[in-house]
PDB file of N, CA and C in Angstrom:
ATOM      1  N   UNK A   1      11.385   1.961  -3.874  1.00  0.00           N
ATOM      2  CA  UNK A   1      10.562   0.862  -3.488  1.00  0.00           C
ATOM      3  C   UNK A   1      10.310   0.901  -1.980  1.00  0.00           C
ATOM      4  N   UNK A   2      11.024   1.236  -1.202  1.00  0.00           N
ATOM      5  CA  UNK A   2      11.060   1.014   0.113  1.00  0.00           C
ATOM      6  C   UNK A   2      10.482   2.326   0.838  1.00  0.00           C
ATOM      7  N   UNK A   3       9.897   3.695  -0.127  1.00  0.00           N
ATOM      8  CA  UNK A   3       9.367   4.417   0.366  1.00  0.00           C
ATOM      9  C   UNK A   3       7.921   4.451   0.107  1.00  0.00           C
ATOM     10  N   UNK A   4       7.698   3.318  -0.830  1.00  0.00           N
ATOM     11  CA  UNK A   4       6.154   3.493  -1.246  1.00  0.00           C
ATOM     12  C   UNK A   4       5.594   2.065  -0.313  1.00  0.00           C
ATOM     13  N   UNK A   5       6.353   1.411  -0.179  1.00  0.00           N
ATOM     14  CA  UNK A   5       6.308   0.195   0.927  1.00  0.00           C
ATOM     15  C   UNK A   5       6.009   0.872   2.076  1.00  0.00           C
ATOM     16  N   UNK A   6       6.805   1.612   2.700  1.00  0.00           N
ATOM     17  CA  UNK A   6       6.968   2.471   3.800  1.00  0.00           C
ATOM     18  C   UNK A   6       5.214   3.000   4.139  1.00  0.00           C
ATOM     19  N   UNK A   7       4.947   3.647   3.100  1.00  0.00           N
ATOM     20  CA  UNK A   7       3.719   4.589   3.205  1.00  0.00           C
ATOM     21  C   UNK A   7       3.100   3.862   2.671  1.00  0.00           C
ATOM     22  N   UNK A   8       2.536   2.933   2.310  1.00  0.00           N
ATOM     23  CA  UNK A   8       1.644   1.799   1.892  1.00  0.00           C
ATOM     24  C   UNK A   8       1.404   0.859   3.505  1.00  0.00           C
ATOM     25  N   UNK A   9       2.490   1.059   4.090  1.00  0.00           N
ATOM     26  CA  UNK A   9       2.475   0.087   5.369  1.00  0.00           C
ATOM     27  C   UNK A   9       2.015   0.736   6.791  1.00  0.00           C
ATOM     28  N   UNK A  10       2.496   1.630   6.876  1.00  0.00           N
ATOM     29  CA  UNK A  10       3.224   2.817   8.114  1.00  0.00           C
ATOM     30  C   UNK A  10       2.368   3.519   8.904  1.00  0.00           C
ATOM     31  N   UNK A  11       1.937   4.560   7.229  1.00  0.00           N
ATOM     32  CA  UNK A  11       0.923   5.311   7.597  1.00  0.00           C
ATOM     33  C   UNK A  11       0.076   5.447   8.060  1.00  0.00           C
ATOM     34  N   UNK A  12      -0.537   4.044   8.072  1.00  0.00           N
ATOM     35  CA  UNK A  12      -2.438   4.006   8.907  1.00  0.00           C
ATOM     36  C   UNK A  12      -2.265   3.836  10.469  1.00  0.00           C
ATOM     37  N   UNK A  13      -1.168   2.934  10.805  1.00  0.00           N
ATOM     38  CA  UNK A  13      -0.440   2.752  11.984  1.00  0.00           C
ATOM     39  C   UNK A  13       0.076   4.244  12.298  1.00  0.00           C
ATOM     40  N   UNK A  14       1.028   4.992  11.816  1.00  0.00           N
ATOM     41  CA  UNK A  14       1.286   5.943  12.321  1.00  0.00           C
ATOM     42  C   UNK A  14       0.238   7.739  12.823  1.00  0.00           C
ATOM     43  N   UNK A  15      -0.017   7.296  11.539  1.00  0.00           N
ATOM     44  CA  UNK A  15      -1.575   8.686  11.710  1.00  0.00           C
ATOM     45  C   UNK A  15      -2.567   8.465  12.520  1.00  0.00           C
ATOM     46  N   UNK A  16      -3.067   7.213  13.160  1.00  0.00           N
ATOM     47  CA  UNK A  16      -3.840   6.453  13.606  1.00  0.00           C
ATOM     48  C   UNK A  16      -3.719   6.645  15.072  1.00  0.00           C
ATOM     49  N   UNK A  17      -2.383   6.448  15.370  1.00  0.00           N
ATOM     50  CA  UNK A  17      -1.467   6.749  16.618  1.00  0.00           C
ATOM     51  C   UNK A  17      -1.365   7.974  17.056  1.00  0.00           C
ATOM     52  N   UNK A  18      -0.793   8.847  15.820  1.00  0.00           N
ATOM     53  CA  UNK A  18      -1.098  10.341  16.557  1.00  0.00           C
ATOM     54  C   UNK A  18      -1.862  10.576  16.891  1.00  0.00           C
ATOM     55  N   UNK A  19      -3.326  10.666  15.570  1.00  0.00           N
ATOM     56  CA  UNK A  19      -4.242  11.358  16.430  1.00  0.00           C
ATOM     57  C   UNK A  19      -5.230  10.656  17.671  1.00  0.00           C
ATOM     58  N   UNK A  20      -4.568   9.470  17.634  1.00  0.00           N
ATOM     59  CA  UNK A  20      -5.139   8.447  19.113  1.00  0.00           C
ATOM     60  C   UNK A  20      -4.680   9.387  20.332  1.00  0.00           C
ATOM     61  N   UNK A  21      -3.263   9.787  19.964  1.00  0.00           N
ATOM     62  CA  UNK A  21      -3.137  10.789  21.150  1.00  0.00           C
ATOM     63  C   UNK A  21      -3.099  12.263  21.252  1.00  0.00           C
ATOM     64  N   UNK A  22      -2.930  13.032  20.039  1.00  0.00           N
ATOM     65  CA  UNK A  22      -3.506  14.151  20.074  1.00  0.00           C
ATOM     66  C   UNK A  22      -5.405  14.389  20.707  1.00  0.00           C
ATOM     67  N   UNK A  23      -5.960  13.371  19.824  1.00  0.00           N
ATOM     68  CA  UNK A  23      -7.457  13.951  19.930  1.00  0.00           C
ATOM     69  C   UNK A  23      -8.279  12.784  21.048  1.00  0.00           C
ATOM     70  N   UNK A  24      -8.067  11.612  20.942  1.00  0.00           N
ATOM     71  CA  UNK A  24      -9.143  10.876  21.680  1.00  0.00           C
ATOM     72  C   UNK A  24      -8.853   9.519  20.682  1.00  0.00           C
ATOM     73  N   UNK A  25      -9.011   8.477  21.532  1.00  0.00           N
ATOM     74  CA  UNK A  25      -8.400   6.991  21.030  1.00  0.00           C
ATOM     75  C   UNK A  25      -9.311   6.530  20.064  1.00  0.00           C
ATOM     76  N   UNK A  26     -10.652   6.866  20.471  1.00  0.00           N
ATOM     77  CA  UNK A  26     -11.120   6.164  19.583  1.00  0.00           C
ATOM     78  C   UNK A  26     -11.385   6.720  18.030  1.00  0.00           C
ATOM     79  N   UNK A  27     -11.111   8.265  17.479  1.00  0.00           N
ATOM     80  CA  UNK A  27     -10.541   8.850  16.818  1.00  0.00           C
ATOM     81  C   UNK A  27      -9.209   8.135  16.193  1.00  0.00           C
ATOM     82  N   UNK A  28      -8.363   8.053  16.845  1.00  0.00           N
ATOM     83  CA  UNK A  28      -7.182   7.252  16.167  1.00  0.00           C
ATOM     84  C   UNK A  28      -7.875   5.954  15.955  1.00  0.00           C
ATOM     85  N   UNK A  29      -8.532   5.253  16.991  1.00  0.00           N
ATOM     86  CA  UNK A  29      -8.776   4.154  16.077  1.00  0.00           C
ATOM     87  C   UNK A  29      -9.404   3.662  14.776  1.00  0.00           C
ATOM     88  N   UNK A  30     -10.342   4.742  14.918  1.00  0.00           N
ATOM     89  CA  UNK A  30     -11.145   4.979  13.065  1.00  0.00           C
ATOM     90  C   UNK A  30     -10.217   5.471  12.578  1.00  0.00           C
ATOM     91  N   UNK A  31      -9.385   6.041  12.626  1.00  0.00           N
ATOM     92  CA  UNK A  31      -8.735   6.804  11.482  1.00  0.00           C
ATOM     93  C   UNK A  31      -7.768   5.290  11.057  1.00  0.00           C
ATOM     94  N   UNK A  32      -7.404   4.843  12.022  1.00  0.00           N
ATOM     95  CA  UNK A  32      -6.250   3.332  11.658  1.00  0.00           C
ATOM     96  C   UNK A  32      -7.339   2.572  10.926  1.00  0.00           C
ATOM     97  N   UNK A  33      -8.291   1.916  11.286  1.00  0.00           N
ATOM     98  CA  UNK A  33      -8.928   1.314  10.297  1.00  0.00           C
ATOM     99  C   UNK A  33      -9.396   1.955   9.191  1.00  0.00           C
ATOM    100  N   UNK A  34      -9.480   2.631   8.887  1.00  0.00           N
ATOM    101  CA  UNK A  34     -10.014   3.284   7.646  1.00  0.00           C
ATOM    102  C   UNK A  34      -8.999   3.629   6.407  1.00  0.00           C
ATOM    103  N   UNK A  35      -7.828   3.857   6.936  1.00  0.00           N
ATOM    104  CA  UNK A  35      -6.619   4.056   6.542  1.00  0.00           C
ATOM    105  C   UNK A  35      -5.895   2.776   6.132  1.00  0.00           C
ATOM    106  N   UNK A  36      -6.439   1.816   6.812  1.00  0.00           N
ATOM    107  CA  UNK A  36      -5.605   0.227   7.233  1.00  0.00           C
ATOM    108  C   UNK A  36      -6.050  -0.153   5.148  1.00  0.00           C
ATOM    109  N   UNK A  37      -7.992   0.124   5.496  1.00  0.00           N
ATOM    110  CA  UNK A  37      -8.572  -0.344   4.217  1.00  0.00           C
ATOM    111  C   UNK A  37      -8.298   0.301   3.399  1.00  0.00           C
ATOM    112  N   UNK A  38      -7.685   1.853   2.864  1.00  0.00           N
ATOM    113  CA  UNK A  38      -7.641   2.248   1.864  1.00  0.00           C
ATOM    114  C   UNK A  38      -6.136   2.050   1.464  1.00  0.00           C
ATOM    115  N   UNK A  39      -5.182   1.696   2.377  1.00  0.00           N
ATOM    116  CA  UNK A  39      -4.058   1.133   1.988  1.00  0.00           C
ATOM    117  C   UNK A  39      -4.616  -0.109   1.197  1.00  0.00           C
ATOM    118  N   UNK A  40      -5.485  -0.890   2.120  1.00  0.00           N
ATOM    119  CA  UNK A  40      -5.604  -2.090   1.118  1.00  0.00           C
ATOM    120  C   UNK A  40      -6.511  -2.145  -0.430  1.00  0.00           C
ATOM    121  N   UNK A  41      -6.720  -1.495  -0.451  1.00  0.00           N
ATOM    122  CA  UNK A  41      -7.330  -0.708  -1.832  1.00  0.00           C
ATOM    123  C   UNK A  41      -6.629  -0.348  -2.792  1.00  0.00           C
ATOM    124  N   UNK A  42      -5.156   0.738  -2.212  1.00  0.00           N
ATOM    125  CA  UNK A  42      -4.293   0.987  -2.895  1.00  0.00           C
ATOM    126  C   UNK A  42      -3.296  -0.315  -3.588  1.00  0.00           C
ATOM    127  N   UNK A  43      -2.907  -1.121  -2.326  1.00  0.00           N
ATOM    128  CA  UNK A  43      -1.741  -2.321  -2.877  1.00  0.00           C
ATOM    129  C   UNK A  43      -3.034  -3.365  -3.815  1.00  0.00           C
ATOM    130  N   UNK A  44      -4.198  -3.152  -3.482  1.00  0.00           N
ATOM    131  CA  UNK A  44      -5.011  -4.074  -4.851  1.00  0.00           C
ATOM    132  C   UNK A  44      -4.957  -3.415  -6.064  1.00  0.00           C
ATOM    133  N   UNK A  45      -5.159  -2.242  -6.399  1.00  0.00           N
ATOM    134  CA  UNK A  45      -4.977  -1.669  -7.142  1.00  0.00           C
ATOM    135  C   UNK A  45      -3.436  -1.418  -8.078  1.00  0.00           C
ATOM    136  N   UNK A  46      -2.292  -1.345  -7.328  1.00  0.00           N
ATOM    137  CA  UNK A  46      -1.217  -1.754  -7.552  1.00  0.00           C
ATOM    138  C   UNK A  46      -1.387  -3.272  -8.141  1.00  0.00           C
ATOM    139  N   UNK A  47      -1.442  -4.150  -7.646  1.00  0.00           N
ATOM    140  CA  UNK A  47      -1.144  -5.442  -8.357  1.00  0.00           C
ATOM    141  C   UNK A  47      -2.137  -5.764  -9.369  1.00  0.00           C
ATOM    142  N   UNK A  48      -3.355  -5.098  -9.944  1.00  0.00           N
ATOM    143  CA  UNK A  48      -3.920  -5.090 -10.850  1.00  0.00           C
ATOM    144  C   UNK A  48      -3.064  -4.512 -12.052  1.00  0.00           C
ATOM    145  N   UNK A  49      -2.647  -3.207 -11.584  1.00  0.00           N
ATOM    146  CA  UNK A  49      -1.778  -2.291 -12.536  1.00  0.00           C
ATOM    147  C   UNK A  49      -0.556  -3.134 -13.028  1.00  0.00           C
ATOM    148  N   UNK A  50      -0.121  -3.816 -12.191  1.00  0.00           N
ATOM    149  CA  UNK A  50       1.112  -4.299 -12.215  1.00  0.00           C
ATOM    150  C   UNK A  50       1.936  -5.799 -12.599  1.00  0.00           C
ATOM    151  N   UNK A  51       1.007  -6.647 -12.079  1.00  0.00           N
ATOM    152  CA  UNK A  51       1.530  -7.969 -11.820  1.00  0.00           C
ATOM    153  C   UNK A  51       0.610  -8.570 -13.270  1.00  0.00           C
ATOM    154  N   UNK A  52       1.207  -9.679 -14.019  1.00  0.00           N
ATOM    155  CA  UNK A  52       0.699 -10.433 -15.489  1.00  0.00           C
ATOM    156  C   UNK A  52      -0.487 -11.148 -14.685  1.00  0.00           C
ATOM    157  N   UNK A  53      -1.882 -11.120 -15.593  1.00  0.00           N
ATOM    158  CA  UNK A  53      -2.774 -11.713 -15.216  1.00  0.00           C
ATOM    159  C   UNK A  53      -2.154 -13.239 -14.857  1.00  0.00           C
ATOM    160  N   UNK A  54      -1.584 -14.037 -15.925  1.00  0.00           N
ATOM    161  CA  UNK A  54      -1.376 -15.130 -15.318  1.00  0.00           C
ATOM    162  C   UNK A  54      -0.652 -15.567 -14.145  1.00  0.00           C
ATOM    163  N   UNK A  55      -0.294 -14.859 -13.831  1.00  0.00           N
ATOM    164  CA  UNK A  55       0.848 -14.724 -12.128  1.00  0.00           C
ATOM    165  C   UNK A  55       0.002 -14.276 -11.038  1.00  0.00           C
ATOM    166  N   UNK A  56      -1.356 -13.921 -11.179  1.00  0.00           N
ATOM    167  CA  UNK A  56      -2.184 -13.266 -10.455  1.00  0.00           C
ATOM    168  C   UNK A  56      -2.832 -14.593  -9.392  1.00  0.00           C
ATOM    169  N   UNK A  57      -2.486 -15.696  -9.756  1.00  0.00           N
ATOM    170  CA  UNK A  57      -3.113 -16.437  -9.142  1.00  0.00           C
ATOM    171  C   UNK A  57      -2.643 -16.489  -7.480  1.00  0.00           C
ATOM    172  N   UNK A  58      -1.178 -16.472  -7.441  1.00  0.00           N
ATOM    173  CA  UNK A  58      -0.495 -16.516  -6.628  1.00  0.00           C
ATOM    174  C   UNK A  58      -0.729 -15.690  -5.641  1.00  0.00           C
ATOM    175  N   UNK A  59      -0.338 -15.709  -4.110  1.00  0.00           N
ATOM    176  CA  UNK A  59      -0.603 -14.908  -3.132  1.00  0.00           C
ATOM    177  C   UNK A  59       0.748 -14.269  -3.185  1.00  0.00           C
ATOM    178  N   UNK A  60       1.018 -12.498  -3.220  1.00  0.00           N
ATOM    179  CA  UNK A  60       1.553 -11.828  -3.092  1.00  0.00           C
ATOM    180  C   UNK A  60       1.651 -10.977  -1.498  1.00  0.00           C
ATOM    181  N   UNK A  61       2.720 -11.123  -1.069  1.00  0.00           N
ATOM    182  CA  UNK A  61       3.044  -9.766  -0.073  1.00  0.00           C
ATOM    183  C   UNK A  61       3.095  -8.694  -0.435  1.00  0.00           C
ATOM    184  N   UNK A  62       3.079  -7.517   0.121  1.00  0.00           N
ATOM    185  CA  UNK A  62       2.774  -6.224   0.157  1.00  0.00           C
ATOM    186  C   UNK A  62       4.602  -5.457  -0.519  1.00  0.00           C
ATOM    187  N   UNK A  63       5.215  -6.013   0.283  1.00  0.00           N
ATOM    188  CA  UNK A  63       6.162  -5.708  -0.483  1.00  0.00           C
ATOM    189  C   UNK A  63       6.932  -6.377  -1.889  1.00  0.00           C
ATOM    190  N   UNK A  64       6.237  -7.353  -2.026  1.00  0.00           N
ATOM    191  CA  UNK A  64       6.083  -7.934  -3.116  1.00  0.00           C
ATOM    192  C   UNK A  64       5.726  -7.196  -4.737  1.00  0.00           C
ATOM    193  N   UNK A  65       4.248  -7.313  -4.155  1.00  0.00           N
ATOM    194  CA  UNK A  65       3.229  -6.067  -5.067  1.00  0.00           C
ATOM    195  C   UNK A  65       4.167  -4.777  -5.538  1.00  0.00           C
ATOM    196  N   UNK A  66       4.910  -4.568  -4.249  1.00  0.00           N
ATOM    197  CA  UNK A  66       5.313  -3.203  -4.667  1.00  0.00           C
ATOM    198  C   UNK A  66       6.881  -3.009  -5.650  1.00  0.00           C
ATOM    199  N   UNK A  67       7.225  -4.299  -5.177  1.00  0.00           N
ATOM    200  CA  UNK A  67       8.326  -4.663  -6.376  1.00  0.00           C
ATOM    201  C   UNK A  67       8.077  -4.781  -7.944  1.00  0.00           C
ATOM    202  N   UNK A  68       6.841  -5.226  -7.689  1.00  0.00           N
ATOM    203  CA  UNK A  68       6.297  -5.364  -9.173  1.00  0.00           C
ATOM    204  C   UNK A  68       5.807  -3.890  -9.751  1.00  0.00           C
ATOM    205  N   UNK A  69       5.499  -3.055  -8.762  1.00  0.00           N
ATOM    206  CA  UNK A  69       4.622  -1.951  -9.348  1.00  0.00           C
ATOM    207  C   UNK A  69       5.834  -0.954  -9.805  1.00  0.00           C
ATOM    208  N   UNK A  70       7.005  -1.091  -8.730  1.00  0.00           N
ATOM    209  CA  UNK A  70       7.885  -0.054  -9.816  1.00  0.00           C
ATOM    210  C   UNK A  70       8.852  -0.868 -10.249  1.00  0.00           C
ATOM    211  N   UNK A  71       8.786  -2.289 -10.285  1.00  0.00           N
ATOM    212  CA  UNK A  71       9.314  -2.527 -11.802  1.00  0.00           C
ATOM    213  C   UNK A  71       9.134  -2.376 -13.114  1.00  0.00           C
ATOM    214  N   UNK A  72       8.020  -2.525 -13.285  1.00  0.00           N
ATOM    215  CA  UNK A  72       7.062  -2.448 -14.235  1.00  0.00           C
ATOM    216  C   UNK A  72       6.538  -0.981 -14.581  1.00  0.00           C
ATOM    217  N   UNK A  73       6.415  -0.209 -13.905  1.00  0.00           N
ATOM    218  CA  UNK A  73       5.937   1.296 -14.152  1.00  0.00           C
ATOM    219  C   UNK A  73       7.183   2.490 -13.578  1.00  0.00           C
ATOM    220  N   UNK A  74       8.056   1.920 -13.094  1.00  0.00           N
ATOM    221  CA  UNK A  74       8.929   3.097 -12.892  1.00  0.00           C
ATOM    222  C   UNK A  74      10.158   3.018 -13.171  1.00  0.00           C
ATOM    223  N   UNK A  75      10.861   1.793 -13.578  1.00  0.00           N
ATOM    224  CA  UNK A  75      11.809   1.204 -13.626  1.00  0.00           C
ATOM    225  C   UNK A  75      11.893   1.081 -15.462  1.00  0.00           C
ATOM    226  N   UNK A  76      11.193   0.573 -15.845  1.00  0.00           N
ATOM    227  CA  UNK A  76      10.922  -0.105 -16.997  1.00  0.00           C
ATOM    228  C   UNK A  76      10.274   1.314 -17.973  1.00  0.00           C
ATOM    229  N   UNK A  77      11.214   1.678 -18.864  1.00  0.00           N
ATOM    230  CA  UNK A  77      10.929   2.458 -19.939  1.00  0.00           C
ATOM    231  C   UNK A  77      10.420   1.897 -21.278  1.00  0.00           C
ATOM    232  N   UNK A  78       8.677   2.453 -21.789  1.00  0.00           N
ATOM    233  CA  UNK A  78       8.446   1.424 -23.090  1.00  0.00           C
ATOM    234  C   UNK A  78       9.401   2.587 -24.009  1.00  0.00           C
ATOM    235  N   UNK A  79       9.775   2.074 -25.249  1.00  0.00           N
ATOM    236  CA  UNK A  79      10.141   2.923 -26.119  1.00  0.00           C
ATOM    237  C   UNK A  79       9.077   2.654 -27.612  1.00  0.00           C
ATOM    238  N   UNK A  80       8.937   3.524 -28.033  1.00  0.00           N
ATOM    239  CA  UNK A  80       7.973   3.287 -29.171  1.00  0.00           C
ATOM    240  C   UNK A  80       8.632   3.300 -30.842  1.00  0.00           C
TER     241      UNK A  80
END
């Protein structure tokens, strides 16, 4: 849980940063926003996958979402 949190959170901030200073800032700065939104794409997508429509009403945190996503899909074995 705390590594998909991690890289759900981190990454756009961290990649964003490097190449702010490897290549030119404003390079890192598109890359952080762009990254910022497809994280947020990903954790929507997660709580679609994841969380009971009727609980959907509620405002979820990010690490929230992600409690639910591998409870429910990684944690939780269906048996048939």
């Amino acid at each position: 849980m705390i590594v998909v949190y991690t890289a759900i959170s981190f990454t756009p901030l961290l990649l964003g940063s490097w190449l702010g200073y490897t290549y030119n800032v404003w390079i890192g700065i598109a890359f952080f926003l762009f990254l910022t939104l497809v994280s947020g794409i990903v954790s929507s997508k997660m709580r679609i996958a994841s969380i009971p429509l009727v609980q959907r009403e509620m405002n979820y945190s990010t690490l929230a979402i992600v409690k639910w996503y591998v409870a429910k899909n990684i944690c939780f074995e269906e048996r048939s």
